[in-house]
Structure formats: C-alpha cells, structure tokens
C-alpha atoms as a PDB file:
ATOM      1  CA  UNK A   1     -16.411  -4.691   7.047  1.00  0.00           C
ATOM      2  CA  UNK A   2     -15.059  -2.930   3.818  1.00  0.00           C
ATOM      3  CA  UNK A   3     -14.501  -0.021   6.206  1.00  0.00           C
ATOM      4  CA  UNK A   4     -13.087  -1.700   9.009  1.00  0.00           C
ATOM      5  CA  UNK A   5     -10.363  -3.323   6.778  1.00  0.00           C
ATOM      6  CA  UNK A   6      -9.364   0.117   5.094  1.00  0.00           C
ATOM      7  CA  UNK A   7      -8.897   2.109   8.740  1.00  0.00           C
ATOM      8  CA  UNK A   8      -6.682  -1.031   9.496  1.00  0.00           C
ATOM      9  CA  UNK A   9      -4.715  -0.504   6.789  1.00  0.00           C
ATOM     10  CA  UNK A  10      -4.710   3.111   7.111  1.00  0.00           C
ATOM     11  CA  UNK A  11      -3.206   2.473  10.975  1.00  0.00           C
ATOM     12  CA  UNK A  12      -1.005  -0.086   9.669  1.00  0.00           C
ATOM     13  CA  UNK A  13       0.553   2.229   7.005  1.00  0.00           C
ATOM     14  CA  UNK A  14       0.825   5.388   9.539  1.00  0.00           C
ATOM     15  CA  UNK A  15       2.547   3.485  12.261  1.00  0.00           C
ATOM     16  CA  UNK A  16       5.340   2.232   9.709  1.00  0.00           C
ATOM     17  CA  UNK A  17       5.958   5.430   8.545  1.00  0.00           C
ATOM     18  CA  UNK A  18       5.989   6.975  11.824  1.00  0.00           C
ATOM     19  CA  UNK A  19       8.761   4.074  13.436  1.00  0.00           C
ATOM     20  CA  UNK A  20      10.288   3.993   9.890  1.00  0.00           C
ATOM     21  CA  UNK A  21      10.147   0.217   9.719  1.00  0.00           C
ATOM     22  CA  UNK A  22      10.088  -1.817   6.558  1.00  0.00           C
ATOM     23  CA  UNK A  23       7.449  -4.513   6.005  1.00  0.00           C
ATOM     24  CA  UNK A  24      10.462  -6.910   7.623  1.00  0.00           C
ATOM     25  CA  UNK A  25      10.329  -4.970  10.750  1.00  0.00           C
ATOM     26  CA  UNK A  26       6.498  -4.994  11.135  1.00  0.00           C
ATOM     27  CA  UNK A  27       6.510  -8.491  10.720  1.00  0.00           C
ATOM     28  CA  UNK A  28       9.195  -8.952  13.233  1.00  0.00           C
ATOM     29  CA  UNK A  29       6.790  -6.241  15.577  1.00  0.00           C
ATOM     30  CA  UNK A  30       4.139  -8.443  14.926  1.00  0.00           C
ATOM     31  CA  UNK A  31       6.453 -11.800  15.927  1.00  0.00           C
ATOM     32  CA  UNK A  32       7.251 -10.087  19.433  1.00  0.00           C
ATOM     33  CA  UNK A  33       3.987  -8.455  20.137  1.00  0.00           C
ATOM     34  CA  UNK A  34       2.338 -11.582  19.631  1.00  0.00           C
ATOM     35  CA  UNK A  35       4.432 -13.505  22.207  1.00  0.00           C
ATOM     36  CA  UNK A  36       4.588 -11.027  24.707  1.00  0.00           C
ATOM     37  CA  UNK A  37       0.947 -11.306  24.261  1.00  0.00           C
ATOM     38  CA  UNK A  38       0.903 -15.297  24.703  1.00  0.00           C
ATOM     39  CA  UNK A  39       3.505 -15.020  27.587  1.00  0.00           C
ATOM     40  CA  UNK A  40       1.406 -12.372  29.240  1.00  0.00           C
ATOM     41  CA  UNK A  41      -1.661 -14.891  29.939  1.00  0.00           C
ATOM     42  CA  UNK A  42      -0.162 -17.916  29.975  1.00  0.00           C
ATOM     43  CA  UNK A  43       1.262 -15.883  33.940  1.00  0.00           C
ATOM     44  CA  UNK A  44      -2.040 -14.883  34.271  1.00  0.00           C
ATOM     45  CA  UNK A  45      -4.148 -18.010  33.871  1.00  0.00           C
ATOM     46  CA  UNK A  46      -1.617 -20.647  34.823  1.00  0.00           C
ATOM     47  CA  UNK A  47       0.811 -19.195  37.596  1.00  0.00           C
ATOM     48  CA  UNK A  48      -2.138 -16.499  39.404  1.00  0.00           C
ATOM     49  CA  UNK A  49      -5.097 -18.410  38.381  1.00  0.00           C
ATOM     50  CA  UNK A  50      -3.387 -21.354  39.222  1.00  0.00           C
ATOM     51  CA  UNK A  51      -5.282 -23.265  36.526  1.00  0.00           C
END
C-alpha cells in the first residue's frame, strides 16, 4: 500500500509541475473533475437508464 501511496504522490507532484498549478489550482482541478465526474453518471443512470 506503502507503494501505491508514493507513485500517487509521485503522479500528483509531476502533473503540477507539468500544468504549473499551485496546490490552490489542484484543489480547484480536483473540485471540477469531481463534478464533471458526478454530472457524467447522474445522465447516464438517470436520463439513459431511465432509473
């Protein structure tokens, strides 16, 4: 798990370099993937699924 954690990080810390974000912006990255995300199946399970 130790190593799982650490290559997360690792990810984490390249991606923010690459974009040039601060920690604000990755947390605001985070905000909007997050509810795309939720908006995404929300269509999908109750407007196609029709749940």
């Amino acid at each position: 798990m130790k190593d799982l954690i650490q290559a997360h990080k690792r990810l984490i810390s390249t991606v923010k370099e690459q974009m040039g974000f601060s920690d604000y912006g990755m947390y605001w990255l985070a905000f909007i993937e997050g509810g795309l995300s939720i908006w995404l199946l929300e269509r999908i399970f109750f407007h196609w699924l029709k749940f």
